[in-house]
C-alpha atoms as a PDB file:
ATOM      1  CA  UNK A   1     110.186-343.738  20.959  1.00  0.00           C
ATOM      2  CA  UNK A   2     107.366-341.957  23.015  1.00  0.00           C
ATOM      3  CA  UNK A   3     107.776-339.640  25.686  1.00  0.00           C
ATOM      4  CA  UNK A   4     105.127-338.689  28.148  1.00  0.00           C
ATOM      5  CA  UNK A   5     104.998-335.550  29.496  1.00  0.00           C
ATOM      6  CA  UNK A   6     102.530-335.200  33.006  1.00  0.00           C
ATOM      7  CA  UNK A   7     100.610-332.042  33.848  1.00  0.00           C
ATOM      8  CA  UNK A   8      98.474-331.131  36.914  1.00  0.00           C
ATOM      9  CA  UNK A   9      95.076-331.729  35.074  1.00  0.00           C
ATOM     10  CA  UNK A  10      96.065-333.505  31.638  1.00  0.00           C
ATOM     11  CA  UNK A  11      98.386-336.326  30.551  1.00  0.00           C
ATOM     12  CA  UNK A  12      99.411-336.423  26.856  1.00  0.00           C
ATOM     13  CA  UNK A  13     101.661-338.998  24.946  1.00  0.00           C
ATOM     14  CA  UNK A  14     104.088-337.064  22.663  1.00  0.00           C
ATOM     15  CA  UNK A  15     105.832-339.341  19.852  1.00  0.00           C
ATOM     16  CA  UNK A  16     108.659-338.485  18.653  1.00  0.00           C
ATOM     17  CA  UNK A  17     109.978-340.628  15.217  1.00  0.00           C
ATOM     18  CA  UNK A  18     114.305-339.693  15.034  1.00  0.00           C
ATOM     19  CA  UNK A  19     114.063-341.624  11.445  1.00  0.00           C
ATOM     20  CA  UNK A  20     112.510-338.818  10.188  1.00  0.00           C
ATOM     21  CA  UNK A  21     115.353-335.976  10.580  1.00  0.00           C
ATOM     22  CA  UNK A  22     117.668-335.948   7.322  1.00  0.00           C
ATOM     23  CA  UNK A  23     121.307-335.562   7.723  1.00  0.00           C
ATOM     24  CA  UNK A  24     122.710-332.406   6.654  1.00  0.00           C
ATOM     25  CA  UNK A  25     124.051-332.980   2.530  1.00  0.00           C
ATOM     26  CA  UNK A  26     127.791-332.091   3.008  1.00  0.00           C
ATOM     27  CA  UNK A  27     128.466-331.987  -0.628  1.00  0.00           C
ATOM     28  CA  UNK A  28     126.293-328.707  -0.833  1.00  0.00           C
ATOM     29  CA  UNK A  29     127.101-327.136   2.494  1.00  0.00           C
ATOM     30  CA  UNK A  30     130.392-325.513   2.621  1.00  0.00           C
ATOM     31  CA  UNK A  31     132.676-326.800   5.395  1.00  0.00           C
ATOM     32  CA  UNK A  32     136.516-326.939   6.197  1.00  0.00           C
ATOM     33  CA  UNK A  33     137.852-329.969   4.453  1.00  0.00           C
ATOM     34  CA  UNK A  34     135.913-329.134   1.525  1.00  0.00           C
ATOM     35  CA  UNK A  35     138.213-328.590  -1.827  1.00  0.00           C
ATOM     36  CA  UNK A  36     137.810-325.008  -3.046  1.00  0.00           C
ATOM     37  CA  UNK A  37     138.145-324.688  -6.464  1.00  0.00           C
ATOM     38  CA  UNK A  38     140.501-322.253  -8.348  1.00  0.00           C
ATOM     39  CA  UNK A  39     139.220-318.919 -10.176  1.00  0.00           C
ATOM     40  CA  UNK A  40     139.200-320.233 -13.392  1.00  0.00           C
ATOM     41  CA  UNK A  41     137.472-323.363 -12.686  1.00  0.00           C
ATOM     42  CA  UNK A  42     134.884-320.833 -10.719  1.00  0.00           C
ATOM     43  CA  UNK A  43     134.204-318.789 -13.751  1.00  0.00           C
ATOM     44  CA  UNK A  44     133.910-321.835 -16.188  1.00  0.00           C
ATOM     45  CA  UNK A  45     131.436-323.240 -14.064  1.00  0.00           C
ATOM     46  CA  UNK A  46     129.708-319.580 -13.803  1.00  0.00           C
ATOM     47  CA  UNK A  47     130.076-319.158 -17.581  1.00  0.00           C
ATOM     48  CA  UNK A  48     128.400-323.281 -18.636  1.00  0.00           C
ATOM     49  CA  UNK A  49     125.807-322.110 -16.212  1.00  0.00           C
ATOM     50  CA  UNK A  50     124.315-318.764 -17.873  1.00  0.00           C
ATOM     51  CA  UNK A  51     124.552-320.897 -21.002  1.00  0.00           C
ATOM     52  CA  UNK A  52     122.466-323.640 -19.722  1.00  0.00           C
ATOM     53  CA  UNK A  53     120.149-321.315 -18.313  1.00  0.00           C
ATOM     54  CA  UNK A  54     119.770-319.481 -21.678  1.00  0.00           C
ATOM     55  CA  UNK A  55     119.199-322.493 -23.370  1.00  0.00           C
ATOM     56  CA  UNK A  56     116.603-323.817 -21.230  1.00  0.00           C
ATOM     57  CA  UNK A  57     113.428-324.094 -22.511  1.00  0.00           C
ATOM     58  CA  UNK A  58     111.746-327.361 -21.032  1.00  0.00           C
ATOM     59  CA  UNK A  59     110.309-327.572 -17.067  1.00  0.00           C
ATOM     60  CA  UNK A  60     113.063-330.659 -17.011  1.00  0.00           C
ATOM     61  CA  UNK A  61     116.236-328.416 -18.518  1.00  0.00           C
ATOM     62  CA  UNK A  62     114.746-325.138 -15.808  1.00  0.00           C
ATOM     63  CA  UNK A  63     115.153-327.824 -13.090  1.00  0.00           C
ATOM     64  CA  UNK A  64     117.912-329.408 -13.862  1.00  0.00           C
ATOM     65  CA  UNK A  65     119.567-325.726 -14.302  1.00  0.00           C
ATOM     66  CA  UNK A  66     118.480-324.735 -10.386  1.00  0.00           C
ATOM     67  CA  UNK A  67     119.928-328.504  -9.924  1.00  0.00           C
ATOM     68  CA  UNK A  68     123.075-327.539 -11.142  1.00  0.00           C
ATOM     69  CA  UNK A  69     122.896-323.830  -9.433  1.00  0.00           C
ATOM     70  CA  UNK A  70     122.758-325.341  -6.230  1.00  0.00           C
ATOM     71  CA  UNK A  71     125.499-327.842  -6.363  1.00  0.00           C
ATOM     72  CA  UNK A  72     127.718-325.026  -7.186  1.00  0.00           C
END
């Protein structure tokens, strides 16, 4: 899809590709019907994290860590 926008001295073609904007990931934004999990299951989560993180020692396990991190 192009749209043209018209001046007084200049014409210019602007295109504009809507394929291109990603879709906001619902699993890691917070929203209403999403399932909250209980304390517990909040500080086991909290808890297998710091222990990944300490055991990380590879680029792969660091990223797959922050992976993790941001999923929660």
């Amino acid at each position: 899809m192009s749209i043209s926008i018209s001046g007084s001295i200049k014409m210019q073609a602007i295109s504009v590709n809507f394929n291109a904007i990603n879709t906001p990931n619902w699993e890691l934004i917070p929203h209403k019907d999403m399932k909250t999990p209980s304390e517990d299951e909040l500080i086991k989560q909290i808890k297998e994290l710091a222990i990944n993180r300490s055991e990380a020692v590879t680029e792969k396990k660091f990223a797959y860590v922050n992976h993790q991190e941001e999923k929660s």
